[in-house]
PDB file of N, CA and C in Angstrom:
ATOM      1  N   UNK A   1      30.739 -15.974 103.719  1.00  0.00           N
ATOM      2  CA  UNK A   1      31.377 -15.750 102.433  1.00  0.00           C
ATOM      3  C   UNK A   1      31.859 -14.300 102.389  1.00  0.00           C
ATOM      4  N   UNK A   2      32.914 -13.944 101.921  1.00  0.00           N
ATOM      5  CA  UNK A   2      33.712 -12.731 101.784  1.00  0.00           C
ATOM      6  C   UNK A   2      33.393 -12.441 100.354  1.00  0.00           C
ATOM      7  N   UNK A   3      34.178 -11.010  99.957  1.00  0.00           N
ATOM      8  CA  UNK A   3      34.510 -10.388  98.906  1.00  0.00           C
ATOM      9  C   UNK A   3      34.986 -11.546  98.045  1.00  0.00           C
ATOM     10  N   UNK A   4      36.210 -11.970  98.588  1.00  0.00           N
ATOM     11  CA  UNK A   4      37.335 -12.554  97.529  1.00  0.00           C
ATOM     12  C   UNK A   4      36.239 -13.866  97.211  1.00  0.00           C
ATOM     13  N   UNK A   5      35.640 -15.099  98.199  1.00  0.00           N
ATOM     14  CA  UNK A   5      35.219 -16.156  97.943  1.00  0.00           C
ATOM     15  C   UNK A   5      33.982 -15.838  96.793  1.00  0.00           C
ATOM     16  N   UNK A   6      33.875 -14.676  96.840  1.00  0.00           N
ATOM     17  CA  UNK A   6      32.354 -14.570  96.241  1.00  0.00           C
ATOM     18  C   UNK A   6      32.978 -14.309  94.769  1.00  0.00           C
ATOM     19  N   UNK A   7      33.935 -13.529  94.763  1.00  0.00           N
ATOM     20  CA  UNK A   7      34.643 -13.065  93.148  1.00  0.00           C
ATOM     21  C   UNK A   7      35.096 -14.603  92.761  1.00  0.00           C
ATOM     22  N   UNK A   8      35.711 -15.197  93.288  1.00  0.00           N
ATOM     23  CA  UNK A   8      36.256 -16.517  92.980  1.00  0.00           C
ATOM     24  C   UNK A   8      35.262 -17.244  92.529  1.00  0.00           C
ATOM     25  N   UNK A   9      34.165 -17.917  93.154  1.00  0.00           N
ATOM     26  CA  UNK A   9      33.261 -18.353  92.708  1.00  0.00           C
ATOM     27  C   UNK A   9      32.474 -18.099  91.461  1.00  0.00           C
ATOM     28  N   UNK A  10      31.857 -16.127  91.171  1.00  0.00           N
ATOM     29  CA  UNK A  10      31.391 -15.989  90.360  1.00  0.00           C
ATOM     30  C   UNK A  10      32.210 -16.092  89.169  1.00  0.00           C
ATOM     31  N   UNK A  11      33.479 -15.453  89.323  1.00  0.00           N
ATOM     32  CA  UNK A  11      34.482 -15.633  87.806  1.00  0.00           C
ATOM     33  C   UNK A  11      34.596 -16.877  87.264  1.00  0.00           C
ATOM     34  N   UNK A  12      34.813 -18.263  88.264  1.00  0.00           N
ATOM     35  CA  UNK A  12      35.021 -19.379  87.513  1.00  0.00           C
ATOM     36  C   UNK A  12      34.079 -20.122  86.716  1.00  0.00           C
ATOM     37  N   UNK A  13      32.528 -19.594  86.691  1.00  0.00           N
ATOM     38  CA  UNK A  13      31.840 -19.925  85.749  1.00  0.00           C
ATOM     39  C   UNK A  13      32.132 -19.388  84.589  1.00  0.00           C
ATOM     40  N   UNK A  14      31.892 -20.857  83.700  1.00  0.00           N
ATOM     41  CA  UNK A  14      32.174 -20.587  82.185  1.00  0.00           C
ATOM     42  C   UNK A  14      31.497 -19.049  81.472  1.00  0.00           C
ATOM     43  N   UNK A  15      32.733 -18.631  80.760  1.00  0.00           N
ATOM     44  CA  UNK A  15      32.414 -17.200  80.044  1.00  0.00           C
ATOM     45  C   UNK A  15      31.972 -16.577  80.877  1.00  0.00           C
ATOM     46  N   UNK A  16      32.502 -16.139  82.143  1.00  0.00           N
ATOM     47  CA  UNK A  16      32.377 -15.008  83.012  1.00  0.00           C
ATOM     48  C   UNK A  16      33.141 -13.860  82.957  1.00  0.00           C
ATOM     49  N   UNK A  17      32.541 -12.514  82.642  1.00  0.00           N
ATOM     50  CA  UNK A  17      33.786 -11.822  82.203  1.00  0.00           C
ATOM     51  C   UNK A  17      33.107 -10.664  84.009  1.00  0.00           C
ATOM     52  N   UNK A  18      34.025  -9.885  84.547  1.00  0.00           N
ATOM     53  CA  UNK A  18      33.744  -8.643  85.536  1.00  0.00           C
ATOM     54  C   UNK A  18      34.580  -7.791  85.202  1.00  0.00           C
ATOM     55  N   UNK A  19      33.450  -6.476  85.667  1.00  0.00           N
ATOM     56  CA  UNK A  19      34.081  -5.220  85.290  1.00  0.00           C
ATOM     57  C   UNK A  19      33.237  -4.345  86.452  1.00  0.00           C
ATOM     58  N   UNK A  20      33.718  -3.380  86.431  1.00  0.00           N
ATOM     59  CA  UNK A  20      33.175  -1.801  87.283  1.00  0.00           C
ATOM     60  C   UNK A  20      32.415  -0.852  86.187  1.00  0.00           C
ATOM     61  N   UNK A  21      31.625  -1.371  85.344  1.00  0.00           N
ATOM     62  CA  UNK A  21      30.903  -0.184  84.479  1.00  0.00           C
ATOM     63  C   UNK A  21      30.186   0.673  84.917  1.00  0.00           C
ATOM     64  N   UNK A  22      30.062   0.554  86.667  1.00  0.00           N
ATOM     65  CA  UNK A  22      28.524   1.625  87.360  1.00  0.00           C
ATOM     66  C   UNK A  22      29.555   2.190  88.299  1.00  0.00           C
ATOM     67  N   UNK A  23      31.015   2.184  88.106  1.00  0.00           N
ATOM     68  CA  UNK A  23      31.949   2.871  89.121  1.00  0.00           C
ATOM     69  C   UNK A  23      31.886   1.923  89.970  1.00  0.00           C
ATOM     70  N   UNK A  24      33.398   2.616  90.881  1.00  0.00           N
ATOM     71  CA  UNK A  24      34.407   1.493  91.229  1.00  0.00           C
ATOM     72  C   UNK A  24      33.839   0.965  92.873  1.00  0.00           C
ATOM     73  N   UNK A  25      32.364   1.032  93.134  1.00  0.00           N
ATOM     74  CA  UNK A  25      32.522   0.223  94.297  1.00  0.00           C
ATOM     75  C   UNK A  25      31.026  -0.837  93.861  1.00  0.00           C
ATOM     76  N   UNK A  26      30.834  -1.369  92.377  1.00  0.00           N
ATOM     77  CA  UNK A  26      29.710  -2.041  92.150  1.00  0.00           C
ATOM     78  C   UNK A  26      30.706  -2.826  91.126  1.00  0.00           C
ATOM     79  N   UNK A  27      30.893  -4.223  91.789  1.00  0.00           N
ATOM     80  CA  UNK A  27      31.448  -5.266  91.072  1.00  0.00           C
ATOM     81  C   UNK A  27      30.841  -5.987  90.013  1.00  0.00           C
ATOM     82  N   UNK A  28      30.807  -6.206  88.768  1.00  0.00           N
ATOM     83  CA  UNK A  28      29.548  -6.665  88.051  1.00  0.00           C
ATOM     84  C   UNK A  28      30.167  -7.686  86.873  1.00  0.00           C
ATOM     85  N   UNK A  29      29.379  -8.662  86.819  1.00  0.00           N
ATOM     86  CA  UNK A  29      30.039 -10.732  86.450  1.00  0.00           C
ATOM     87  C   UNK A  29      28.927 -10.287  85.503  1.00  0.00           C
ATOM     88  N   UNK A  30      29.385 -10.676  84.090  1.00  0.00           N
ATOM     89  CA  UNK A  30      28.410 -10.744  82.976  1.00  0.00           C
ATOM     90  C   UNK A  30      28.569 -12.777  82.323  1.00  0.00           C
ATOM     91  N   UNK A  31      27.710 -13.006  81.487  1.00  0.00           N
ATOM     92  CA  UNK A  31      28.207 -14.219  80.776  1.00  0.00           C
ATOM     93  C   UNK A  31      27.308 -13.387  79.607  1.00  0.00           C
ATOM     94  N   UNK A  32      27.832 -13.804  78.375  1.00  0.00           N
ATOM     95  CA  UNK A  32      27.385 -13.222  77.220  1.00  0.00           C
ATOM     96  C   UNK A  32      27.287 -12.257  77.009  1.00  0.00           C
ATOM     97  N   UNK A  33      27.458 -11.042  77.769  1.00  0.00           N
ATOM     98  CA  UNK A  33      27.369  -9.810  77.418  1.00  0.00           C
ATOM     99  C   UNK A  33      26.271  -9.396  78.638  1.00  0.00           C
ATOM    100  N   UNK A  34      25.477 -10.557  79.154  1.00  0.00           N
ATOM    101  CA  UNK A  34      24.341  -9.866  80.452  1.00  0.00           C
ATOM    102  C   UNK A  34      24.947 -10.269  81.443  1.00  0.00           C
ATOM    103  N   UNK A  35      24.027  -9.152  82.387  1.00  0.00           N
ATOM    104  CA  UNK A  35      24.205  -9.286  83.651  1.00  0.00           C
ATOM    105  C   UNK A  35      23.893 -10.021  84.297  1.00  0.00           C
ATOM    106  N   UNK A  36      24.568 -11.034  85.328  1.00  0.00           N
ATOM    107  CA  UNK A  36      23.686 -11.838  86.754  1.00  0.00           C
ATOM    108  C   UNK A  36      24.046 -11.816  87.710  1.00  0.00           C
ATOM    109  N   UNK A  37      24.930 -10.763  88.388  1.00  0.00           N
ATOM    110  CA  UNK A  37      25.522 -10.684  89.554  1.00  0.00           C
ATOM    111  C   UNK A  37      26.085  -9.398  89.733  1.00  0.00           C
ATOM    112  N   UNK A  38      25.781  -8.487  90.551  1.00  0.00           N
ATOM    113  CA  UNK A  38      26.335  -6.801  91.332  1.00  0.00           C
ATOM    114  C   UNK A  38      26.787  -7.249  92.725  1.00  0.00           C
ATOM    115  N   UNK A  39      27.960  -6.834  92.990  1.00  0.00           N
ATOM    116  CA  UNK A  39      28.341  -6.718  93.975  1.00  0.00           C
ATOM    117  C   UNK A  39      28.526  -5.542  94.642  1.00  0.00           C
ATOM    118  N   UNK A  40      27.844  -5.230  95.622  1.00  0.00           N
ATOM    119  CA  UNK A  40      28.619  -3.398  96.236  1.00  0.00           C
ATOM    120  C   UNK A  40      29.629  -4.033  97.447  1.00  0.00           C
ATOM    121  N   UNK A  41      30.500  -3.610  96.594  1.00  0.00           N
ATOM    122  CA  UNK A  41      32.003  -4.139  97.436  1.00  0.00           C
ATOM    123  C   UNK A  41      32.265  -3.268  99.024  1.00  0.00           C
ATOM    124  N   UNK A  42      31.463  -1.948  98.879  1.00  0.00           N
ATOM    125  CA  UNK A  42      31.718  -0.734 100.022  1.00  0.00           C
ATOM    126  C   UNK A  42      30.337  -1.212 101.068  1.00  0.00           C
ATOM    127  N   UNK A  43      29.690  -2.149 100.411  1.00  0.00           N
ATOM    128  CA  UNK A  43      28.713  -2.365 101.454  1.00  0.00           C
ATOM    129  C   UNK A  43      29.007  -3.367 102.950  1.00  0.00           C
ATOM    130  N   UNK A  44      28.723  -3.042 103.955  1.00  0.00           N
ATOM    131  CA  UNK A  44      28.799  -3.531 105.568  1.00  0.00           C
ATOM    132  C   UNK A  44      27.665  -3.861 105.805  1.00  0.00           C
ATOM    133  N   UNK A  45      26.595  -4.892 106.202  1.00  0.00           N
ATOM    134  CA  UNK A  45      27.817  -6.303 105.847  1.00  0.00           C
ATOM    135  C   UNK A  45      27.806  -6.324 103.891  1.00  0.00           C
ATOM    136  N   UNK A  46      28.655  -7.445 103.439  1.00  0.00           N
ATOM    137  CA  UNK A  46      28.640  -7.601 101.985  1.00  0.00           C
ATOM    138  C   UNK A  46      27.197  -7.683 101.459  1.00  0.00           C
ATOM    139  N   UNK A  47      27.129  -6.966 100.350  1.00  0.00           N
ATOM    140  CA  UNK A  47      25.879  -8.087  99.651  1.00  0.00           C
ATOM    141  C   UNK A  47      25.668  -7.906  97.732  1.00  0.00           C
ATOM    142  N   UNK A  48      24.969  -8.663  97.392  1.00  0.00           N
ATOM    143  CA  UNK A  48      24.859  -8.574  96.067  1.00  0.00           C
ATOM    144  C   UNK A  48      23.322  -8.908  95.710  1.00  0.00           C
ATOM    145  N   UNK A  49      23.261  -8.339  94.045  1.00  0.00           N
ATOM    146  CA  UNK A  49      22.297  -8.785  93.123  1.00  0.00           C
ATOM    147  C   UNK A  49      22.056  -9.397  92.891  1.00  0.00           C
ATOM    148  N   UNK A  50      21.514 -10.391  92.206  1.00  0.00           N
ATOM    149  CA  UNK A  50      21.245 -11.895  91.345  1.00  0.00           C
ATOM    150  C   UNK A  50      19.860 -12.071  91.072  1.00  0.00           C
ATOM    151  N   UNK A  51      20.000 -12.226  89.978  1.00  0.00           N
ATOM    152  CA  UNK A  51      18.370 -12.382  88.828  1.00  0.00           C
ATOM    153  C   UNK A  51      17.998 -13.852  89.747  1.00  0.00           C
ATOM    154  N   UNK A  52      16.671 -14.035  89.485  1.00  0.00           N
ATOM    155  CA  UNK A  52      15.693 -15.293  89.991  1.00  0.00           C
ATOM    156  C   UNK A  52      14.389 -15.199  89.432  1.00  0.00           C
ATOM    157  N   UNK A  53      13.908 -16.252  89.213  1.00  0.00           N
ATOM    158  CA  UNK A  53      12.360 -16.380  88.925  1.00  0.00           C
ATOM    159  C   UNK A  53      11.959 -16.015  89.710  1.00  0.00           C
ATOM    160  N   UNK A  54      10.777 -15.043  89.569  1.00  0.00           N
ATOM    161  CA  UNK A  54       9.937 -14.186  90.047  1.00  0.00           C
ATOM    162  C   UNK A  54       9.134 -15.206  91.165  1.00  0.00           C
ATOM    163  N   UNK A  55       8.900 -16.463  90.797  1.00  0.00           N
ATOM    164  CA  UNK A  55       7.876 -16.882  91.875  1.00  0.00           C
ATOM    165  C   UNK A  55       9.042 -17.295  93.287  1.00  0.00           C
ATOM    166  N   UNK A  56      10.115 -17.777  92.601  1.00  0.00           N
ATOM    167  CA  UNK A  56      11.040 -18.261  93.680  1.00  0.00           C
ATOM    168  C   UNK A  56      11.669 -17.003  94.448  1.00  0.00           C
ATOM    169  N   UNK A  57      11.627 -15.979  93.783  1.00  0.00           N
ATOM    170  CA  UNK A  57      12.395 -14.372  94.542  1.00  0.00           C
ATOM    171  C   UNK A  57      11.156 -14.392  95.594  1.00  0.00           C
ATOM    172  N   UNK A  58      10.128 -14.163  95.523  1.00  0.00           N
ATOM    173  CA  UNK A  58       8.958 -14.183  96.688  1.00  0.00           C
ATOM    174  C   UNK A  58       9.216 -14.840  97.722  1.00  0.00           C
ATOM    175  N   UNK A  59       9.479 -16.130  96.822  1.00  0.00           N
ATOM    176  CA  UNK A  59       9.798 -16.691  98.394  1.00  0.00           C
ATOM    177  C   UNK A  59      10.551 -17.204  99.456  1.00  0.00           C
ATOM    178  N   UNK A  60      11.703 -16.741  98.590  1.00  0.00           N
ATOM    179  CA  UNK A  60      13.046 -16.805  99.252  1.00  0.00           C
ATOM    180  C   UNK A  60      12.594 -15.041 100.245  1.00  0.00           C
ATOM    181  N   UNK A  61      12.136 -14.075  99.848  1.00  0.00           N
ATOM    182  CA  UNK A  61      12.163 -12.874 100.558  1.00  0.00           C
ATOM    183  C   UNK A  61      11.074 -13.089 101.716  1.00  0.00           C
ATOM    184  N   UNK A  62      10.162 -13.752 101.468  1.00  0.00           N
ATOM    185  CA  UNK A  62       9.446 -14.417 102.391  1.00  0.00           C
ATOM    186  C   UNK A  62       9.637 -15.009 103.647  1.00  0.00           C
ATOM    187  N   UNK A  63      10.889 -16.167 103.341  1.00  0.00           N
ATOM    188  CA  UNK A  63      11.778 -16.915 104.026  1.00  0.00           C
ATOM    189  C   UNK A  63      12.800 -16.209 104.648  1.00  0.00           C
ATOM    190  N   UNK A  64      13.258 -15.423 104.350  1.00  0.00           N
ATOM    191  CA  UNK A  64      14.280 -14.627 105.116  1.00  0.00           C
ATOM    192  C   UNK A  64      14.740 -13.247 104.929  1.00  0.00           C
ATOM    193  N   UNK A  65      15.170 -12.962 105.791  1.00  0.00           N
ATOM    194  CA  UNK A  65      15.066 -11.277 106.300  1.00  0.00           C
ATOM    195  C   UNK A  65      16.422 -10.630 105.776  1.00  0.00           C
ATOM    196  N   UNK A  66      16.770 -11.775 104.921  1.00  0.00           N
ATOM    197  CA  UNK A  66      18.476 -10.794 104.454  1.00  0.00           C
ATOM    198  C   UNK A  66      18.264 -11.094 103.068  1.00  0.00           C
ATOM    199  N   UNK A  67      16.781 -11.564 102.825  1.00  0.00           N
ATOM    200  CA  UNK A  67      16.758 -11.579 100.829  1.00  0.00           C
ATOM    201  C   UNK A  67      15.533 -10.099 100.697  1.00  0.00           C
ATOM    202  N   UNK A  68      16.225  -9.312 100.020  1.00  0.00           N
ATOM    203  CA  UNK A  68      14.764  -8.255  99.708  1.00  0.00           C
ATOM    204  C   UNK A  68      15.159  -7.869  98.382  1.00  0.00           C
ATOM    205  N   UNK A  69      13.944  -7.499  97.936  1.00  0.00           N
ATOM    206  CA  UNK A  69      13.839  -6.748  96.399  1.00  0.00           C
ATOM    207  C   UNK A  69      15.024  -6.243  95.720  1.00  0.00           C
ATOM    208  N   UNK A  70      15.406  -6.382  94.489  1.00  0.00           N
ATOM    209  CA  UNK A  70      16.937  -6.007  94.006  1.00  0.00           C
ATOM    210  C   UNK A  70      16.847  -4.179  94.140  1.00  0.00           C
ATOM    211  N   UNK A  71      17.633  -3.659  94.785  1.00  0.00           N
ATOM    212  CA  UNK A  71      18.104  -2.679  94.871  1.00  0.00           C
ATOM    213  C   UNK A  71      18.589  -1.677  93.311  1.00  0.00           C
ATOM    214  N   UNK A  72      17.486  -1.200  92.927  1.00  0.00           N
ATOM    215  CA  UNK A  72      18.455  -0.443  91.594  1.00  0.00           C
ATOM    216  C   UNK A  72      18.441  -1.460  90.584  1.00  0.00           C
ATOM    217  N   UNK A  73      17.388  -2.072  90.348  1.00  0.00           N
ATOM    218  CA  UNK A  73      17.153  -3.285  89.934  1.00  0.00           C
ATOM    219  C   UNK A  73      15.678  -3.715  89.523  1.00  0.00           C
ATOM    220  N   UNK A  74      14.776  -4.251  88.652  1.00  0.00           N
ATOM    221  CA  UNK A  74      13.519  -4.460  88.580  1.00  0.00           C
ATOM    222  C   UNK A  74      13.474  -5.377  89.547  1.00  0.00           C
ATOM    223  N   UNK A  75      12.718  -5.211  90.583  1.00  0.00           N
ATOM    224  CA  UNK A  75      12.092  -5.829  91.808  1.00  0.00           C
ATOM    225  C   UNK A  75      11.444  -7.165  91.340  1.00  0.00           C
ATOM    226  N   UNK A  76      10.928  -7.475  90.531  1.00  0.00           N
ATOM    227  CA  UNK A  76      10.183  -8.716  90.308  1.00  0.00           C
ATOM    228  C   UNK A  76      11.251  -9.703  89.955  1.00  0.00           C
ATOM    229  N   UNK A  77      12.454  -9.397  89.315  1.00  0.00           N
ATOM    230  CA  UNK A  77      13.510  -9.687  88.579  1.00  0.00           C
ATOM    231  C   UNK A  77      14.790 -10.652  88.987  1.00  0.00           C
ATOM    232  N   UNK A  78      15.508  -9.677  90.319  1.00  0.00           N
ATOM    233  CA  UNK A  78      15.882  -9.530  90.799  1.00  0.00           C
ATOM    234  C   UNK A  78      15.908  -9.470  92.552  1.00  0.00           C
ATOM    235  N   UNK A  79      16.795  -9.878  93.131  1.00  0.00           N
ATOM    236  CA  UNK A  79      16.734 -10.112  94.753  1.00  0.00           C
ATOM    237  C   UNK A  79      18.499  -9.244  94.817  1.00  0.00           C
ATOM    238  N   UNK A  80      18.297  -8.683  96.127  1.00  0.00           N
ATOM    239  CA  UNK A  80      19.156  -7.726  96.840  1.00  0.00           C
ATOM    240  C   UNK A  80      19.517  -9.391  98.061  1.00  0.00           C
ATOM    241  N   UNK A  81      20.510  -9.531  98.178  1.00  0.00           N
ATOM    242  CA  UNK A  81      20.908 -10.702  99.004  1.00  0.00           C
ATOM    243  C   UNK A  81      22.434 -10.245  99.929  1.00  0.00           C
ATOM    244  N   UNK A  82      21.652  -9.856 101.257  1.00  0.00           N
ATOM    245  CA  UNK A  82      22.831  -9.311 102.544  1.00  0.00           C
ATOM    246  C   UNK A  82      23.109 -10.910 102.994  1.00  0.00           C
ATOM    247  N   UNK A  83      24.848 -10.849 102.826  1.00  0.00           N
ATOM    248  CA  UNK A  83      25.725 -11.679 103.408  1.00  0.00           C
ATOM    249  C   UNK A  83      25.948 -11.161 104.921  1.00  0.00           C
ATOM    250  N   UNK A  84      24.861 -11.985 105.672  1.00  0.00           N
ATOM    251  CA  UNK A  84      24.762 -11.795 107.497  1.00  0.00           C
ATOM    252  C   UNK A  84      25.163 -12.635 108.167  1.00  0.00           C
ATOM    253  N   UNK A  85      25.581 -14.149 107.505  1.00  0.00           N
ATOM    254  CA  UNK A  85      25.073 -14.659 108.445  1.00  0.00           C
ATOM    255  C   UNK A  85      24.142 -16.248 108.264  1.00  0.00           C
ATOM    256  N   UNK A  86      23.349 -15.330 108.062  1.00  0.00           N
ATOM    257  CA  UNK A  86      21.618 -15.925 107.874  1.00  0.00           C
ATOM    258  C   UNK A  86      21.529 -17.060 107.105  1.00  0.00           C
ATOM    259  N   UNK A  87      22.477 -17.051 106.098  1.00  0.00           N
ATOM    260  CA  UNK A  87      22.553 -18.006 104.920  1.00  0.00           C
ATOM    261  C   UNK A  87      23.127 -18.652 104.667  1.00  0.00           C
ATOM    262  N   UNK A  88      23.764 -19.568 104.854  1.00  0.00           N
ATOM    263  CA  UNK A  88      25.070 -20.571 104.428  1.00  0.00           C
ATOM    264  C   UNK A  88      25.575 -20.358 102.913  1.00  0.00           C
ATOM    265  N   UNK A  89      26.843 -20.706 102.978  1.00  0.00           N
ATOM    266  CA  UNK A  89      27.946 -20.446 101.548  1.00  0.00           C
ATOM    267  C   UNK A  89      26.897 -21.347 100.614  1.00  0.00           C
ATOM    268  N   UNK A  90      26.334 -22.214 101.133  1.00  0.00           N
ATOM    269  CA  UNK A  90      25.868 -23.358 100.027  1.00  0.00           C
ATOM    270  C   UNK A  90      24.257 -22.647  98.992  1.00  0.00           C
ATOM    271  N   UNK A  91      23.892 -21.933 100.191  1.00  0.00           N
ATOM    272  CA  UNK A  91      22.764 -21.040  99.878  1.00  0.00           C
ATOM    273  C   UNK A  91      22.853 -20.131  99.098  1.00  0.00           C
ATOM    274  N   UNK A  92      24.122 -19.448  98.976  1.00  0.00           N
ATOM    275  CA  UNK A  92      24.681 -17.961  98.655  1.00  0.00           C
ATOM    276  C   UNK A  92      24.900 -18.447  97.168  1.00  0.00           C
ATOM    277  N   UNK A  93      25.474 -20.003  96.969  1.00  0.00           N
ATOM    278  CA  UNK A  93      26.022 -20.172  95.807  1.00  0.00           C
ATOM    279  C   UNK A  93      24.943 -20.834  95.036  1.00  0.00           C
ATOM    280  N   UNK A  94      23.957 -21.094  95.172  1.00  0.00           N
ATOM    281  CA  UNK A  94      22.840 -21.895  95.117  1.00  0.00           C
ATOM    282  C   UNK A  94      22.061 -20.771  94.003  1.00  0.00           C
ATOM    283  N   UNK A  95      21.913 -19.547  94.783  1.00  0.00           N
ATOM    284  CA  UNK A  95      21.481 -18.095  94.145  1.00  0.00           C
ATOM    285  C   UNK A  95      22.425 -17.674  93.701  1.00  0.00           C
ATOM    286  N   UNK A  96      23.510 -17.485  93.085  1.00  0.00           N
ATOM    287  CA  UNK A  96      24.530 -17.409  92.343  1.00  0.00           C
ATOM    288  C   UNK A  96      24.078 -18.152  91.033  1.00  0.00           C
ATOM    289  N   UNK A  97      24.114 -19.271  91.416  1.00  0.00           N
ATOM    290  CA  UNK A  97      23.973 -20.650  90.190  1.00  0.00           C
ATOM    291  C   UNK A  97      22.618 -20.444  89.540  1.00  0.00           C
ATOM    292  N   UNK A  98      21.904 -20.181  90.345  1.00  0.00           N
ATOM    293  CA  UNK A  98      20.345 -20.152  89.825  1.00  0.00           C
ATOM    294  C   UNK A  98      20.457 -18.268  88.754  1.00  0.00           C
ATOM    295  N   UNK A  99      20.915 -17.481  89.449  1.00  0.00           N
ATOM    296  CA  UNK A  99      20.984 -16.483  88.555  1.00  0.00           C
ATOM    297  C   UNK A  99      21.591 -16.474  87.409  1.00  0.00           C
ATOM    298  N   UNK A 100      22.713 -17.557  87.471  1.00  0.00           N
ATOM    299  CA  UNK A 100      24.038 -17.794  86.060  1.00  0.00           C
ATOM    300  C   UNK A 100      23.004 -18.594  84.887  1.00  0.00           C
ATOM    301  N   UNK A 101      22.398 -19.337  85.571  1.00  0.00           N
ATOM    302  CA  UNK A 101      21.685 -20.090  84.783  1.00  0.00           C
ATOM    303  C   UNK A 101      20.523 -19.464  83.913  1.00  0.00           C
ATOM    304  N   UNK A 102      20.049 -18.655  84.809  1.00  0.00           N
ATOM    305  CA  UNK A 102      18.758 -17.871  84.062  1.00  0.00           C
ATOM    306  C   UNK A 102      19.189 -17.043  82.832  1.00  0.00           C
ATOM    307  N   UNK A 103      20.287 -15.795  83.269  1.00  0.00           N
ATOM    308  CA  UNK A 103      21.064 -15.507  82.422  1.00  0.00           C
ATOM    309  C   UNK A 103      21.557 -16.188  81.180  1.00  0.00           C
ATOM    310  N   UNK A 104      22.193 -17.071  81.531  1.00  0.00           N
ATOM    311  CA  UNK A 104      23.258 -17.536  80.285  1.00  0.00           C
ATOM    312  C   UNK A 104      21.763 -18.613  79.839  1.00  0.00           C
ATOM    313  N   UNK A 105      21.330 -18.808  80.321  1.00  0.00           N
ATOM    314  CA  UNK A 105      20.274 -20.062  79.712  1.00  0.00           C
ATOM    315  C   UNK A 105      20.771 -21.331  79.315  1.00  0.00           C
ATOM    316  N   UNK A 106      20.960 -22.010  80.909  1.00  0.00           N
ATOM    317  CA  UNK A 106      21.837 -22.956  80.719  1.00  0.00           C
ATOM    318  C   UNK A 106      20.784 -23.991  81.969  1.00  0.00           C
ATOM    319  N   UNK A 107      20.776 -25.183  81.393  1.00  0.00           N
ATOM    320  CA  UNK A 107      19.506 -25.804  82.404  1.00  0.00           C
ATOM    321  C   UNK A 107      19.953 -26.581  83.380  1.00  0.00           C
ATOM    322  N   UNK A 108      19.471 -26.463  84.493  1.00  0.00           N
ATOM    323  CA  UNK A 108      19.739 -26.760  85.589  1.00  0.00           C
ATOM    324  C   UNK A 108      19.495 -27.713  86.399  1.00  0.00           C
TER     325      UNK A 108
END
């Protein structure tokens, strides 16, 4: 998954608004006014933010070596997720969806 597939994806969820409020290389997808998705666009390889239940962030970071603690971010909260590789698009969007959901509080 790239830059563009990942903006595409996150914008087309309902009431997705993005903006640069932390400066221009942290991409950031709100629904309602909160946050569920940072992108650092300058980062090699890509990667982003995304909120998760605390028991499931464990163990997705558990499971693999490209999910760790959200970066600049409450750690329990939040997962830091490097696009390596490691993860399939279906995975990437999976934690996308699961963060949109927590956020907007929309059941899944």
């Amino acid at each position: 998954m790239n830059i563009e597939e990942l903006r595409d994806y996150a914008i087309a969820k309902p009431d997705t608004e993005e903006g640069f409020p932390f400066g221009e290389s942290t991409l950031v997808f709100k629904v309602k006014g909160k946050i569920f998705l940072l992108v650092s666009v300058d980062a090699q390889p890509l990667q982003f933010n995304a909120k998760c239940d605390p028991e499931k962030a464990m163990e997705l970071r558990e499971q693999y070596d490209s999910v760790l603690p959200g970066y600049h971010m409450n750690k329990k909260h939040w997962n830091t997720v490097i696009i390596d590789g490691s993860l399939s698009k279906k995975q990437l969007k999976e934690m996308i969806d699961h963060s949109y959901a927590l956020v907007a509080k929309v059941k899944k």
